[in-house]
N, C-alpha and C. Protein backbone atom coordinates (compact mmCIF):
# COMPACT_ATOMS: atom_id res chain seq x y z
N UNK A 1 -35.52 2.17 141.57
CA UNK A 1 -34.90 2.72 140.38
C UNK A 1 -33.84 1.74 139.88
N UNK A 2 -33.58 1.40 138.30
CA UNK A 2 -33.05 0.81 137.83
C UNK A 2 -31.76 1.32 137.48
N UNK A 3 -30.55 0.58 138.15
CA UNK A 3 -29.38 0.91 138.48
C UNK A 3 -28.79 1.04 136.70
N UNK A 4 -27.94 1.91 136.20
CA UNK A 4 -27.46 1.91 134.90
C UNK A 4 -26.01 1.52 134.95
N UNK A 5 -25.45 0.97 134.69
CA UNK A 5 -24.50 0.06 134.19
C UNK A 5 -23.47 0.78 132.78
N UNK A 6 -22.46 1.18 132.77
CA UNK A 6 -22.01 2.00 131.52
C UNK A 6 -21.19 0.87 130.80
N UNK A 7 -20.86 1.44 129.90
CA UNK A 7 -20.86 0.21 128.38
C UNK A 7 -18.92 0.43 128.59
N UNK A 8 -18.35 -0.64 128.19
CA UNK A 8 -17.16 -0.99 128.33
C UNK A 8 -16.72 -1.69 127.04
N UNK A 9 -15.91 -0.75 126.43
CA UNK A 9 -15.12 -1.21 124.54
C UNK A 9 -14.38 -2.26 125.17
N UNK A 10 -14.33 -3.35 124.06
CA UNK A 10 -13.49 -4.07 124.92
C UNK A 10 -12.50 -4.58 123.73
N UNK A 11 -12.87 -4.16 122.11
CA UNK A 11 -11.91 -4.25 121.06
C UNK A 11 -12.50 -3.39 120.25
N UNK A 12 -11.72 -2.65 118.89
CA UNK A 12 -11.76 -1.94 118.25
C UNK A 12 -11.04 -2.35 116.67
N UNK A 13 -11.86 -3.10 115.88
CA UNK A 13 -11.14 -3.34 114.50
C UNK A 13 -11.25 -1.78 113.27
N UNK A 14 -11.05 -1.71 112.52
CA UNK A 14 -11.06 -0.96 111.51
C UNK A 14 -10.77 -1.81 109.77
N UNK A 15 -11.90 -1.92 109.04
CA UNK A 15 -11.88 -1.92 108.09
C UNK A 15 -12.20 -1.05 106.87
N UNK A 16 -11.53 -1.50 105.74
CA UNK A 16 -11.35 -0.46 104.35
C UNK A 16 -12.41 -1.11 103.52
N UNK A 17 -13.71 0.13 102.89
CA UNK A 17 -14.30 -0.49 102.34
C UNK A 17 -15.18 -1.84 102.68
N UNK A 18 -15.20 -2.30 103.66
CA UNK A 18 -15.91 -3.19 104.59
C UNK A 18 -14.77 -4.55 104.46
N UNK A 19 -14.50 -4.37 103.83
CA UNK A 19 -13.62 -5.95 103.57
C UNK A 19 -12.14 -5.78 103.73
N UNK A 20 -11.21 -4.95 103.33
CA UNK A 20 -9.76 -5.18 103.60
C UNK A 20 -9.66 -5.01 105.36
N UNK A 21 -8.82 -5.55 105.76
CA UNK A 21 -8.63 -5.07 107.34
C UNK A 21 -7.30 -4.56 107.20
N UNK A 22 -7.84 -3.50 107.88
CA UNK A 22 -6.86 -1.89 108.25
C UNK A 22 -5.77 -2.40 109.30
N UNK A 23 -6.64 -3.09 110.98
CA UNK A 23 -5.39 -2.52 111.93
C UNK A 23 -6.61 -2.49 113.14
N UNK A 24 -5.91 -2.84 114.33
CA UNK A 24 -6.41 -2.30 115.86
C UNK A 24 -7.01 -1.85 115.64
N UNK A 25 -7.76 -0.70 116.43
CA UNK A 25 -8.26 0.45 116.86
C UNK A 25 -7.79 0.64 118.50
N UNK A 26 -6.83 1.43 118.79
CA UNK A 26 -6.48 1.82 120.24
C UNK A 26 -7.79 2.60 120.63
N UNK A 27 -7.66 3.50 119.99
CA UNK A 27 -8.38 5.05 120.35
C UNK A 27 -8.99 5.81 119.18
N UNK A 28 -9.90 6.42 119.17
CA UNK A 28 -11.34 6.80 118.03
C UNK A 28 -11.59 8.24 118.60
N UNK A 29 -10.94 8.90 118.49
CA UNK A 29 -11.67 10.15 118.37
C UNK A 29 -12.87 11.01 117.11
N UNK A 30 -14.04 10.80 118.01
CA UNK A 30 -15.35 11.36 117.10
C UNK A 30 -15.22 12.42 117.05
N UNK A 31 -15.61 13.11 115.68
CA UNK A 31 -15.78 14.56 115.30
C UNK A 31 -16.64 15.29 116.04
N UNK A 32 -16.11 16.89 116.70
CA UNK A 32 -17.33 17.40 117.05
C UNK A 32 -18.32 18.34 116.19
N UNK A 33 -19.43 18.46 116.88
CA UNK A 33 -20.32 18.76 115.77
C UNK A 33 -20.57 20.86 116.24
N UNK A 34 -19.98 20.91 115.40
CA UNK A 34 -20.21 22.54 115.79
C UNK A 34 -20.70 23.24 114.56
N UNK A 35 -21.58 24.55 114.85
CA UNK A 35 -22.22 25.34 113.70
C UNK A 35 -20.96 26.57 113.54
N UNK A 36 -21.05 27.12 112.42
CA UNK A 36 -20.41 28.61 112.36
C UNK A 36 -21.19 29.70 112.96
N UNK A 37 -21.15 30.38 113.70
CA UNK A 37 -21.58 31.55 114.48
C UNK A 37 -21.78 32.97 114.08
N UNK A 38 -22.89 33.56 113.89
CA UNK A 38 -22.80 34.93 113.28
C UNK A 38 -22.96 35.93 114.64
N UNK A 39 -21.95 36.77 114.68
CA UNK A 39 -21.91 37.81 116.03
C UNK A 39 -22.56 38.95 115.63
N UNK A 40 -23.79 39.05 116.33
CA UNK A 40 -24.54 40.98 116.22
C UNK A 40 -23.90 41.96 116.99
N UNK A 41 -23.22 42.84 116.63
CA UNK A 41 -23.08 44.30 117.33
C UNK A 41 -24.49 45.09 117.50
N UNK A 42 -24.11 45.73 118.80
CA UNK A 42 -25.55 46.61 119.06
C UNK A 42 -25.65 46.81 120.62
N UNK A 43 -26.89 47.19 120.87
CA UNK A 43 -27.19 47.23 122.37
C UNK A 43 -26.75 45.84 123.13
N UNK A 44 -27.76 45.13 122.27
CA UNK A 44 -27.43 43.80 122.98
C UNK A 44 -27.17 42.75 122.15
N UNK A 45 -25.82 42.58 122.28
CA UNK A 45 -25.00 41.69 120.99
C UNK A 45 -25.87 39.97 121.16
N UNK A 46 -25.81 39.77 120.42
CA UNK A 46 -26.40 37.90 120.06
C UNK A 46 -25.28 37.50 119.32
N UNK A 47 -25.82 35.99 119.53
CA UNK A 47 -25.04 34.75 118.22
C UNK A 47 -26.20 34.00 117.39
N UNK A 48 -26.30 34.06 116.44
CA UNK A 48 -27.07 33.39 115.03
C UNK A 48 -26.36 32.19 115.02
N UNK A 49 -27.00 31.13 114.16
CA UNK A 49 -26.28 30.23 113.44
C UNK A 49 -26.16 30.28 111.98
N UNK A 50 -25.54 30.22 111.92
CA UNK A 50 -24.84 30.49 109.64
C UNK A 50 -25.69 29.23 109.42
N UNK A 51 -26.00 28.25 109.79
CA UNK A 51 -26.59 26.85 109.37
C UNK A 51 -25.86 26.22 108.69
N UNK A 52 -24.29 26.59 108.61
CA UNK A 52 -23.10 26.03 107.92
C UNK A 52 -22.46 25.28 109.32
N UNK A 53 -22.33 23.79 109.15
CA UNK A 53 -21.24 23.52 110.06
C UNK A 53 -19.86 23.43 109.85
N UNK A 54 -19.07 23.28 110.79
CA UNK A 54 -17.81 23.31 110.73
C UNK A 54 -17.36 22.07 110.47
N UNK A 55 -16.02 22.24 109.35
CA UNK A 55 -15.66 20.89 108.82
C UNK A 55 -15.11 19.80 110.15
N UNK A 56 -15.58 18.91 110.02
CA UNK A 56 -15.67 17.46 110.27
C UNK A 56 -14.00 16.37 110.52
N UNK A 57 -13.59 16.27 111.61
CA UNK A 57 -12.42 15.37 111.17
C UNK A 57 -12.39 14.55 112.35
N UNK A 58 -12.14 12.91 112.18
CA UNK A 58 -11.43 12.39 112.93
C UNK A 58 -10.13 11.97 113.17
N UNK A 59 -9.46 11.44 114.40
CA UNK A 59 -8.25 10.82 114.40
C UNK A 59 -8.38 9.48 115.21
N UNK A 60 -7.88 9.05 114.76
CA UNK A 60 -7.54 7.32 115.61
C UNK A 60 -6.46 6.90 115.30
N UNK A 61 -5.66 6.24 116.39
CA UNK A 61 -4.80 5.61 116.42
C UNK A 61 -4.99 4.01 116.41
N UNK A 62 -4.11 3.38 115.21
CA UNK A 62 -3.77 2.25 115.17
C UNK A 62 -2.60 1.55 115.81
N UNK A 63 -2.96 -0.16 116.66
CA UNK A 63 -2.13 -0.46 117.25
C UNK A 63 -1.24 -1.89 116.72
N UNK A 64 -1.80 -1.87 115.80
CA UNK A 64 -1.73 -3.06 114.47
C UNK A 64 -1.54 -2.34 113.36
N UNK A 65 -0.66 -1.93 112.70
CA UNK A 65 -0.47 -1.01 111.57
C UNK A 65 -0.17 -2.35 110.11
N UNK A 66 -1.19 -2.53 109.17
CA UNK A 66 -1.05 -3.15 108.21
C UNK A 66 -0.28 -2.28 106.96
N UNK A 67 0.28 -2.59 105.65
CA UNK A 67 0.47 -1.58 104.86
C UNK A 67 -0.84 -1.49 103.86
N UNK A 68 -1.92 -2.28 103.46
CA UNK A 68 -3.17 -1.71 103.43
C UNK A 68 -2.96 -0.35 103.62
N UNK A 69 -3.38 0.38 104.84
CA UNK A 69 -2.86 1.47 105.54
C UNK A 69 -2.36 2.93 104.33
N UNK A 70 -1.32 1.99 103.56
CA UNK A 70 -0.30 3.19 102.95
C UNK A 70 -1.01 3.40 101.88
N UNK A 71 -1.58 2.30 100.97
CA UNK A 71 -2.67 1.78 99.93
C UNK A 71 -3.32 2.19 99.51
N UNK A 72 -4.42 2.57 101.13
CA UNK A 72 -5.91 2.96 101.11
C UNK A 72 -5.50 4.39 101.07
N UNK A 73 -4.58 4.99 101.48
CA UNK A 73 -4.09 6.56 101.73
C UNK A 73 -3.88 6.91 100.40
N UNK A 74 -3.11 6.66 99.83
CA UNK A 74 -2.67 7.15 98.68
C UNK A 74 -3.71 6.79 97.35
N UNK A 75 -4.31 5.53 97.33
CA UNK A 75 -5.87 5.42 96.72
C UNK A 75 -6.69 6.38 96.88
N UNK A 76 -7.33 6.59 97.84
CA UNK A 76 -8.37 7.70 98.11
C UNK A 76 -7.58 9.25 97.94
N UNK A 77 -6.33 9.60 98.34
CA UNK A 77 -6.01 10.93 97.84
C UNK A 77 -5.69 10.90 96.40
N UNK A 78 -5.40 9.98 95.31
CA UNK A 78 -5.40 10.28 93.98
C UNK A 78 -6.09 9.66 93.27
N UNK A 79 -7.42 9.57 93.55
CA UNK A 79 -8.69 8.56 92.97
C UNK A 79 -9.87 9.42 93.38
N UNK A 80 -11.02 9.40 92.47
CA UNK A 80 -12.02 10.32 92.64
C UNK A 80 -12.76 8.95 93.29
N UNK A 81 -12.33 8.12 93.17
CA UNK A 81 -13.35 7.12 94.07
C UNK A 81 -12.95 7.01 95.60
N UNK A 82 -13.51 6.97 96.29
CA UNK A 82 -13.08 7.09 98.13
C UNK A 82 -14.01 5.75 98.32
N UNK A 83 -12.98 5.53 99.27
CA UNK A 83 -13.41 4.10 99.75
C UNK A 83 -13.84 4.30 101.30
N UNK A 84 -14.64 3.58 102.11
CA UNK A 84 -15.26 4.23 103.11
C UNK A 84 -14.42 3.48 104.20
N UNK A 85 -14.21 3.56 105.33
CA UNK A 85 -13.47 3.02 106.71
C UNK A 85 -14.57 2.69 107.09
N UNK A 86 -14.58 1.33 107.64
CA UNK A 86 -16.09 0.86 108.69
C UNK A 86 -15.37 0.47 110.51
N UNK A 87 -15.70 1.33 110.67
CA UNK A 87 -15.11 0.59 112.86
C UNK A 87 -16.23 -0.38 112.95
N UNK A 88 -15.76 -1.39 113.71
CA UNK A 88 -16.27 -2.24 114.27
C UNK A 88 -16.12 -2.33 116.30
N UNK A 89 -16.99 -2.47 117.23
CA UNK A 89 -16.44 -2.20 118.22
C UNK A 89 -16.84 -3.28 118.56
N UNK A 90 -16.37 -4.17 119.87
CA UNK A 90 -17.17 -4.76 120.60
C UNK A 90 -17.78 -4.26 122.10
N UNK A 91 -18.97 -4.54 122.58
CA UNK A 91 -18.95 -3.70 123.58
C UNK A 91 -19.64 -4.46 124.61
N UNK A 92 -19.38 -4.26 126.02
CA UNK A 92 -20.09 -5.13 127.04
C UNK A 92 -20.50 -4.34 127.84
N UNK A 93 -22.05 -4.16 128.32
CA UNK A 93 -22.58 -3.72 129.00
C UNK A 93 -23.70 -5.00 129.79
N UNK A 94 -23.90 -4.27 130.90
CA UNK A 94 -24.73 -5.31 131.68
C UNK A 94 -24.70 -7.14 131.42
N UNK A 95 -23.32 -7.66 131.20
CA UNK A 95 -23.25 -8.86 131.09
C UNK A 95 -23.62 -9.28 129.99
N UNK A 96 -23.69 -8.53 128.83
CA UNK A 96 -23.94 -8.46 127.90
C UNK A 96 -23.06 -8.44 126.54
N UNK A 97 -22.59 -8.99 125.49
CA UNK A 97 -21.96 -8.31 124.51
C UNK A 97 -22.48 -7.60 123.26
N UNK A 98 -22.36 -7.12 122.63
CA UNK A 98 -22.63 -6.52 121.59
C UNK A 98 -21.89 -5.68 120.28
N UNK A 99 -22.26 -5.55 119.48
CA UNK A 99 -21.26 -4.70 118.62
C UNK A 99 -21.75 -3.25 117.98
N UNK A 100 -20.83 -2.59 117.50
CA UNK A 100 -21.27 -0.77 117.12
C UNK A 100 -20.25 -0.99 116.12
N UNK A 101 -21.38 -0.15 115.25
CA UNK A 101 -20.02 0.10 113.66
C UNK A 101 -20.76 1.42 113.49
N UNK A 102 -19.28 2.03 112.71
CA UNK A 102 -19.72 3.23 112.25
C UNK A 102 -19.06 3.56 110.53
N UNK A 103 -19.24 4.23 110.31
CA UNK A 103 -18.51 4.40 108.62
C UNK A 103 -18.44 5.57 108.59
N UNK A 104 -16.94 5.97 107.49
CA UNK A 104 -16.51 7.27 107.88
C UNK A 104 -16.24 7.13 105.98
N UNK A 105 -16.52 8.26 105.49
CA UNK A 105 -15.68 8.37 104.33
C UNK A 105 -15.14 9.48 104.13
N UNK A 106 -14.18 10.11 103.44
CA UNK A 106 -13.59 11.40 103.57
C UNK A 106 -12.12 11.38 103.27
N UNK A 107 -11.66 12.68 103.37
CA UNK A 107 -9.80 12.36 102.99
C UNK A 107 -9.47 12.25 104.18
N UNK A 108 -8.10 11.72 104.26
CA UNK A 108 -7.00 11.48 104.93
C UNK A 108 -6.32 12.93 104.52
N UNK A 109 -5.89 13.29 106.11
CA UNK A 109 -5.09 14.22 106.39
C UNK A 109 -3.43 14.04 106.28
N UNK A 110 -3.01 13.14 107.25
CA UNK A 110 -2.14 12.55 107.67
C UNK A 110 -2.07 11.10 108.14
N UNK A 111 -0.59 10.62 108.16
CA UNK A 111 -0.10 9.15 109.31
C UNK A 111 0.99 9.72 109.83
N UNK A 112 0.72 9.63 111.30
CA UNK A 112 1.50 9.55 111.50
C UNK A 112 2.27 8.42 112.82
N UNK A 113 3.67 7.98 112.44
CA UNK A 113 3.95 7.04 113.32
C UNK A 113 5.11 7.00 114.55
N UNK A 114 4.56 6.16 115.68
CA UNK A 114 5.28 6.83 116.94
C UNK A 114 6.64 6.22 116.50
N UNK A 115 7.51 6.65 117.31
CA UNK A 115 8.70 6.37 117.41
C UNK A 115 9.53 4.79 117.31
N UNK A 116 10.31 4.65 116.77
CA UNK A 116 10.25 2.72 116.51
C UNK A 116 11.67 2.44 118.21
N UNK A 117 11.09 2.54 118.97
CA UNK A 117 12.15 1.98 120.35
C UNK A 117 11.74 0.37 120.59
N UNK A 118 13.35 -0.06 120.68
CA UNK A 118 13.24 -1.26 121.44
C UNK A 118 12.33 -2.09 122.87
N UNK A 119 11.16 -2.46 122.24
CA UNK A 119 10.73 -3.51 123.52
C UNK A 119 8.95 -2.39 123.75
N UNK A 120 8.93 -1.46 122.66
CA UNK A 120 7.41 -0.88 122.80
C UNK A 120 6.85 -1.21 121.26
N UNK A 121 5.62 -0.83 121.73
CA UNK A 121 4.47 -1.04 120.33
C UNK A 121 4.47 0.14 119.21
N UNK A 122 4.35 0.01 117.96
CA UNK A 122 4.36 1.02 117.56
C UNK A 122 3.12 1.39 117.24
N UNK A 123 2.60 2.36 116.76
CA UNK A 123 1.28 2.65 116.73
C UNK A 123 1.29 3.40 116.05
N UNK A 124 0.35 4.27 115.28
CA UNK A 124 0.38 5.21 114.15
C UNK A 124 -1.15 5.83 114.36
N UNK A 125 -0.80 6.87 114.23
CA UNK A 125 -2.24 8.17 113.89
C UNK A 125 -2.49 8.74 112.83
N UNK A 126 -3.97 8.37 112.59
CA UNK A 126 -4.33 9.01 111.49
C UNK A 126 -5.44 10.40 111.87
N UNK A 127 -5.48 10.86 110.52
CA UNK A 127 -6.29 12.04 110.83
C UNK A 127 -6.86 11.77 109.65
N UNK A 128 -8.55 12.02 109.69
CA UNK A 128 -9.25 12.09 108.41
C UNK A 128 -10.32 13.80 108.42
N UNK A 129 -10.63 13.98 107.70
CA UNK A 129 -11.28 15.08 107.19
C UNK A 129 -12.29 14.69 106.54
């Protein structure tokens, strides 16, 4: 049996629209994918699916905060045009490198940014919808 080997991120860029560069990528939290649920009363209660899913959001934290950043936020919340985020990953598995992109378009929720202390990184979280 062929031993499996798990895949190891080993950088995380983020670009606006494919071309401006955003910032790091620390951490990528993917949306989960859940349905809305219809509950039956009765003898013997069930769950349906509505075939509606539940809205969609990610968050990631940036460890490179560009002001792009403030730009692309305030562009896409007062512009009917939305510009799309593309991740770029690099990834090494089995001695191997490779890359994963994904594209996200949608609003921005929030930024928010950690604390500014002497002699740490600052980093900032976003939330998209």
């Amino acid at each position: 049996m062929k031993r499996m080997i798990g895949e190891v991120i080993q950088e995380g860029n983020i670009y606006i629209d494919g071309q401006g560069y955003l910032g790091v990528v620390r951490n990528l939290k993917l949306p989960d994918i859940e349905q809305e649920m219809i509950e039956t009363k009765g003898v013997l209660g069930a769950n349906y699916s509505s075939g509606v899913l539940k809205p969609l959001e990610i968050s990631f934290k940036l460890a490179v905060v560009d002001p792009v950043l403030y730009a692309a936020f305030f562009h896409t919340t007062f512009s009917e045009i939305k510009a799309p985020l593309l991740f770029r990953e690099s990834v090494h598995k089995g001695g191997k490198n490779y890359g994963i992109s994904a594209e996200f378009l949608g609003e921005f929720i929030s930024i928010s940014e950690s604390d500014h202390e002497s002699g740490k990184e600052v980093e900032a979280e976003i939330k998209m919808a």
